[in-house]
C-alpha atoms as a PDB file:
ATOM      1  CA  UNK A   1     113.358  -4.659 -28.879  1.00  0.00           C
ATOM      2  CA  UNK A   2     110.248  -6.441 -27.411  1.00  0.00           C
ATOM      3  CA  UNK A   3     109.288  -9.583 -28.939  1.00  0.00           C
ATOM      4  CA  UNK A   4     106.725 -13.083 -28.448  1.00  0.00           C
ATOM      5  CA  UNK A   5     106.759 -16.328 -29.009  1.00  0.00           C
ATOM      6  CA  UNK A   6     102.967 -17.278 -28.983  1.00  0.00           C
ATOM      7  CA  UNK A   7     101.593 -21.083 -30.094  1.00  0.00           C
ATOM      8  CA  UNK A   8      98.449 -22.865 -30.876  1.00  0.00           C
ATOM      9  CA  UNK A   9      97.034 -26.066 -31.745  1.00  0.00           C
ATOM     10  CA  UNK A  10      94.399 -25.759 -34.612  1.00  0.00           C
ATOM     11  CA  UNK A  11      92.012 -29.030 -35.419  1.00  0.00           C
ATOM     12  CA  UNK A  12      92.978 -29.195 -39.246  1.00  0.00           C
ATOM     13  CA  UNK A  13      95.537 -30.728 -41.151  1.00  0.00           C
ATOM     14  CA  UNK A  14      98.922 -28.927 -41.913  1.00  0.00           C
ATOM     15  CA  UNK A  15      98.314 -27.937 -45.437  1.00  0.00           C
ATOM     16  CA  UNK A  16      94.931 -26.416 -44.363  1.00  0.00           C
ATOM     17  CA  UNK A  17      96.392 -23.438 -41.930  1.00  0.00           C
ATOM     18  CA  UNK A  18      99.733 -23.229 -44.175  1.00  0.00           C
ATOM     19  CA  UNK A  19      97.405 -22.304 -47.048  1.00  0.00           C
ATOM     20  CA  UNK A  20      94.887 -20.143 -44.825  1.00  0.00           C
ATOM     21  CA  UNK A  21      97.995 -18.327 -43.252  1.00  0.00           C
ATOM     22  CA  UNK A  22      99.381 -17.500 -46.999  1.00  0.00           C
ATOM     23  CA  UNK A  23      96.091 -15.657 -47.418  1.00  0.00           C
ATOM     24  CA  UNK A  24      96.893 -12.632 -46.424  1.00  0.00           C
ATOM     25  CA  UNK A  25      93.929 -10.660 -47.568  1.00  0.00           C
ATOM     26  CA  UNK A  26      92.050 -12.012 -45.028  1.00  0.00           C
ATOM     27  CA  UNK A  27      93.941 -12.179 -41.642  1.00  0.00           C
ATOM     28  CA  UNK A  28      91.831  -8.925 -41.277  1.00  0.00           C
ATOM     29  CA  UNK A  29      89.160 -11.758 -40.050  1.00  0.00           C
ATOM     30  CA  UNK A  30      90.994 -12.869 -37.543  1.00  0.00           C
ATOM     31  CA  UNK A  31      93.834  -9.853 -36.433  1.00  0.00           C
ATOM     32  CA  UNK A  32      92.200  -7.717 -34.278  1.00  0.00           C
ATOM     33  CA  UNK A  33      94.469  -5.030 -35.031  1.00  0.00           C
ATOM     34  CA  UNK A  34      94.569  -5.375 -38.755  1.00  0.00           C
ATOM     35  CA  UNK A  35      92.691  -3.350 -40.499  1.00  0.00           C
ATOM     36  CA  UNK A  36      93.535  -4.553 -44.577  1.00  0.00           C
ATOM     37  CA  UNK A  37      97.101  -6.273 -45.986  1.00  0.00           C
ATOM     38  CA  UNK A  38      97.206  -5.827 -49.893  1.00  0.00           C
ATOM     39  CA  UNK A  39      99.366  -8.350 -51.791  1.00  0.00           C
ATOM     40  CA  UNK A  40     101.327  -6.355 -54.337  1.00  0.00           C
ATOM     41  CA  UNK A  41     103.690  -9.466 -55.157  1.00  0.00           C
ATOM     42  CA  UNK A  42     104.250 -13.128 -54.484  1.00  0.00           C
ATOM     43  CA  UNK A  43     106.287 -11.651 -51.519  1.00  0.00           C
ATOM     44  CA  UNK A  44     105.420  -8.043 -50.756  1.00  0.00           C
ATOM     45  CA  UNK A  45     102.473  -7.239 -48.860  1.00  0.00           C
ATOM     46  CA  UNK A  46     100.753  -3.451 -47.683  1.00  0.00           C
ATOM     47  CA  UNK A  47      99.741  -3.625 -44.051  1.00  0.00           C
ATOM     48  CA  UNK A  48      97.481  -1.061 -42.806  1.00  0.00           C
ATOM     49  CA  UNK A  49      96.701  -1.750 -38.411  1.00  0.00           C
ATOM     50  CA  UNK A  50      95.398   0.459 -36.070  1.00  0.00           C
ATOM     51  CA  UNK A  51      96.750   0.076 -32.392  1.00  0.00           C
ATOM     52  CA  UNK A  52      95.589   2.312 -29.303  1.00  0.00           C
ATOM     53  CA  UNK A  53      93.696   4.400 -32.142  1.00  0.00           C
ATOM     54  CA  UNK A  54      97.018   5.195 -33.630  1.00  0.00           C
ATOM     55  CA  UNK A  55      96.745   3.829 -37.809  1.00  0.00           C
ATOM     56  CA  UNK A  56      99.794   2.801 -39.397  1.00  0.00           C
ATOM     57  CA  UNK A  57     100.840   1.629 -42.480  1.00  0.00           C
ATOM     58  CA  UNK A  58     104.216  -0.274 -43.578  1.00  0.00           C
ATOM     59  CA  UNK A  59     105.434  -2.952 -46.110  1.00  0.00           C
ATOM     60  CA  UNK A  60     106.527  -5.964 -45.159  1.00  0.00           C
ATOM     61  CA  UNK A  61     109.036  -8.495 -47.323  1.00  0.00           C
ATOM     62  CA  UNK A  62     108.432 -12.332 -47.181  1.00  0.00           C
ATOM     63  CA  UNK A  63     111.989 -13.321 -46.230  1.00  0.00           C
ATOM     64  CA  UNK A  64     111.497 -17.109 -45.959  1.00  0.00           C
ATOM     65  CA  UNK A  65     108.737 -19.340 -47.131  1.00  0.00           C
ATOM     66  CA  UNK A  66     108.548 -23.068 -47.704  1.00  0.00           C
ATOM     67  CA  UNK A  67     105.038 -24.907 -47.906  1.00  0.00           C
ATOM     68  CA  UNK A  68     103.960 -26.559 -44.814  1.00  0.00           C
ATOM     69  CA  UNK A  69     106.676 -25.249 -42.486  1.00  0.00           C
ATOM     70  CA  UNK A  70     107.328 -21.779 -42.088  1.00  0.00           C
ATOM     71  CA  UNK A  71     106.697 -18.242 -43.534  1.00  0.00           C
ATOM     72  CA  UNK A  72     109.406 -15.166 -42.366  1.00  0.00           C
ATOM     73  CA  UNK A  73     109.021 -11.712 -42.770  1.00  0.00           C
ATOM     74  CA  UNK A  74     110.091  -7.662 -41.906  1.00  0.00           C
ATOM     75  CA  UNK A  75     108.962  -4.645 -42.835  1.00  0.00           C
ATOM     76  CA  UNK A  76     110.632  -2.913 -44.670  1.00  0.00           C
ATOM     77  CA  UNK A  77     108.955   0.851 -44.730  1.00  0.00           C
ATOM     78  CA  UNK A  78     106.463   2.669 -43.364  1.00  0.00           C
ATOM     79  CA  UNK A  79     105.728   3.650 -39.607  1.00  0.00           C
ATOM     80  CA  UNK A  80     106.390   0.038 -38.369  1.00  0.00           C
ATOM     81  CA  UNK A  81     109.902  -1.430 -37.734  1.00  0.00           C
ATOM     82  CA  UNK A  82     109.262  -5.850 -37.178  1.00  0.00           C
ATOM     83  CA  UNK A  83     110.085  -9.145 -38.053  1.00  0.00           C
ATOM     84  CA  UNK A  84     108.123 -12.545 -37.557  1.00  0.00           C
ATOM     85  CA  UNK A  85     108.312 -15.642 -38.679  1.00  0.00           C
ATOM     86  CA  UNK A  86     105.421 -18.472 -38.306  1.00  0.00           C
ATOM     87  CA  UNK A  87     106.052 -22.133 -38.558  1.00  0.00           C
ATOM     88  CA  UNK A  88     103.867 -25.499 -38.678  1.00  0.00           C
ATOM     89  CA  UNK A  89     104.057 -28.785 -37.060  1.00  0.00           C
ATOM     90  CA  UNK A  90     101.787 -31.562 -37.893  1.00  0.00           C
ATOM     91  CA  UNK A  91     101.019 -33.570 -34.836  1.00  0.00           C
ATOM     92  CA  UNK A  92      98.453 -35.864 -36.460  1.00  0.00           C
ATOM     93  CA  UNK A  93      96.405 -36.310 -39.818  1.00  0.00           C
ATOM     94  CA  UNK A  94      94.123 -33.337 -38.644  1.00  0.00           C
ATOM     95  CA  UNK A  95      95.915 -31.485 -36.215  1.00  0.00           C
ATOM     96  CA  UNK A  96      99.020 -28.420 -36.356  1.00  0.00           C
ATOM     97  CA  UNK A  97     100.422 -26.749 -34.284  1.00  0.00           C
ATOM     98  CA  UNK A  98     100.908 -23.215 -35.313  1.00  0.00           C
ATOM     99  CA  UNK A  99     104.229 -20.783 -33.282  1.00  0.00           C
ATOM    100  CA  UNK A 100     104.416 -17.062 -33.872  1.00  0.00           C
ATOM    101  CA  UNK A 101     107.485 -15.137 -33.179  1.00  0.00           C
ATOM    102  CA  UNK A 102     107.418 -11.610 -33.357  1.00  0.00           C
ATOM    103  CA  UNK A 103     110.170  -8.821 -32.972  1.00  0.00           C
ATOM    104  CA  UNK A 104     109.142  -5.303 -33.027  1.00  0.00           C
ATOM    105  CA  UNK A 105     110.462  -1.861 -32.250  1.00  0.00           C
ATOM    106  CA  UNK A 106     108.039  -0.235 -29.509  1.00  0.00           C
ATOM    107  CA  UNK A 107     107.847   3.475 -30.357  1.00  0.00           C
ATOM    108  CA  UNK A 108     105.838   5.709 -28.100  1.00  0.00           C
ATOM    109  CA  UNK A 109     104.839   5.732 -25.018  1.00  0.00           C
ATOM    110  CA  UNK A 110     101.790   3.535 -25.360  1.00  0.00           C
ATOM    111  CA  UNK A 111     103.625   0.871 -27.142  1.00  0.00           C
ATOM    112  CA  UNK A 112     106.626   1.254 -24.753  1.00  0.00           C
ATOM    113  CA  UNK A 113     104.248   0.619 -21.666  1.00  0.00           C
ATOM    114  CA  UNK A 114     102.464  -1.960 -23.762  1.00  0.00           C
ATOM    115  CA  UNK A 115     105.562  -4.305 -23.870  1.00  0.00           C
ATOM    116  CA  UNK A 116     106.442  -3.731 -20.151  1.00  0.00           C
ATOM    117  CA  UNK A 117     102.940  -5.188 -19.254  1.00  0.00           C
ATOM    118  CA  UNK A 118     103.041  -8.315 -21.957  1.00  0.00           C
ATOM    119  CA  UNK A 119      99.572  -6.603 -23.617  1.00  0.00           C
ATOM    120  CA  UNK A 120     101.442  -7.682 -26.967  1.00  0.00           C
ATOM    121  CA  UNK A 121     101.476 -11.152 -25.822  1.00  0.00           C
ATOM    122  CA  UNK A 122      98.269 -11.213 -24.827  1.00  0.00           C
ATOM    123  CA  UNK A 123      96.952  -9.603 -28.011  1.00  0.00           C
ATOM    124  CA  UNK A 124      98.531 -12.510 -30.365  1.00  0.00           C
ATOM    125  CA  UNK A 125      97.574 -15.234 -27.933  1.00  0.00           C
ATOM    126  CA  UNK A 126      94.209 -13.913 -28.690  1.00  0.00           C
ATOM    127  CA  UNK A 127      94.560 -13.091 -32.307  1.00  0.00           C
ATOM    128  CA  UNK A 128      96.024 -16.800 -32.554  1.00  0.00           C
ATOM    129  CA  UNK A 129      92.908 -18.108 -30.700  1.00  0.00           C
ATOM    130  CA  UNK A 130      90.566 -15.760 -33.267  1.00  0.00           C
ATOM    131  CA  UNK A 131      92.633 -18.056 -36.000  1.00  0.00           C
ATOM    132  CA  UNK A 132      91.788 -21.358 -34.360  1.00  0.00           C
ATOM    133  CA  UNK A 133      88.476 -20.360 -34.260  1.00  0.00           C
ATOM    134  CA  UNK A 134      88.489 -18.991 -38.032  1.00  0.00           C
ATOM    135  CA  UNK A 135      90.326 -22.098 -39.220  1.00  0.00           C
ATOM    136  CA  UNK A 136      88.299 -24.349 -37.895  1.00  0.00           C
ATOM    137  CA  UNK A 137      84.796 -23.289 -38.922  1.00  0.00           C
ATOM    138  CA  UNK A 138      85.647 -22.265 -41.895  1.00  0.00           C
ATOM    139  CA  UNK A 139      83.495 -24.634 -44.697  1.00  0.00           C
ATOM    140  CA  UNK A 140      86.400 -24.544 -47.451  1.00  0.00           C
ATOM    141  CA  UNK A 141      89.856 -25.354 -47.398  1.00  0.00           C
ATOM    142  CA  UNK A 142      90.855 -22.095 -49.638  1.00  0.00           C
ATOM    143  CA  UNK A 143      94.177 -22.889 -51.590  1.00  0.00           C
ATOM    144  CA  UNK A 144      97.164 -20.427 -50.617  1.00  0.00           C
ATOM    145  CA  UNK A 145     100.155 -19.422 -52.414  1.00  0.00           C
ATOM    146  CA  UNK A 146     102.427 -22.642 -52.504  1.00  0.00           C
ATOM    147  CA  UNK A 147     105.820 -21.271 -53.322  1.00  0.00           C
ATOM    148  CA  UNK A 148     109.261 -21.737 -51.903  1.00  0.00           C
ATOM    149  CA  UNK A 149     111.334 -18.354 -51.196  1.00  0.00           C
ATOM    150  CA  UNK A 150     115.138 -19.179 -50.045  1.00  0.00           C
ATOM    151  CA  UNK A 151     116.607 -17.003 -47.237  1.00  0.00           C
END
C-alpha cells in the first residue's frame, strides 16, 4: 500500500489552518485533484477527485479529531480505498507547521506506476504548497468545525 508523509510551514497561527483545514468544502481551492467534498455530518464527508482523467467518488469517516492538533480519516465506500491523518504544530505566535500522511490502495495501472515514480508525493507537496499559498492570502480567518471526535 503506497503512502506519504508530506509537511509544510504556513505563516499563520495554529488555530487559523486547523479551522481552514476543517473546511472541507473548500479544499477544492487548493487540491488539485479535488473536484467537490460535501459535508453530510460533523464527521462524514462525499469526495468527488478526478486523477489521470479517471473521476471517482468515495466517503470518507473522520476517525480522529481534536482542535489544534490533528484530524484522521478513511474512506469508507466508493471507488477509493485510504486513510490520512493531518496534524499541527505551532512553532511561534504566527507560524504551524502542517504534516500529511496518506495511505492509499493504488489500483490500476496508472496509479500503480504513479507510486513507483513518487508522482503522489509530488502532487501533495504541491497541493500542500497551493494551501500555504491559500492560507496565507486569504483576508478572513473563516471559523471551522471545533469539535473533539475520540478514536
Amino acid at each position: 500500500m503506497p503512502n506519504a508523509i508530506e509537511t509544510v510551514d504556513v505563516n499563520v497561527p495554529v488555530t487559523v489552518a486547523y479551522n481552514q483545514w476543517t473546511r472541507f468544502e473548500e479544499f477544492p481551492q487548493f487540491l488539485s485533484f479535488v473536484e467537490s467534498i460535501t459535508q453530510v455530518t460533523d464527521t462524514l464527508t462525499i469526495w468527488k477527485v478526478k486523477v489521470g482523467g479517471v473521476e471517482r467518488e468515495f466517503e470518507a469517516q473522520i476517525t480522529e479529531q481534536h482542535p489544534d492538533e490533528r484530524v484522521a480519516w478513511n474512506s469508507t465506500g466508493g471507488q477509493v480505498d485510504h486513510a490520512g491523518v493531518v496534524t499541527f504544530h505551532k512553532l511561534a505566535e504566527n507560524k504551524t507547521r502542517v504534516t500529511v500522511q496518506l495511505d492509499w490502495e493504488a489500483t490500476g495501472l496508472f496509479e500503480k506506476i504513479g507510486a513507483v515514480l513518487s508522482v503522489d508525493d509530488h502532487a501533495i507537496n504541491k497541493d500542500l504548497a497551493n494551501f500555504k499559498k491559500f492560507i496565507e492570502t486569504k483576508a478572513t480567518n473563516d471559523s471551522g468545525w471545533r469539535g473533539d471526535v475520540q478514536a
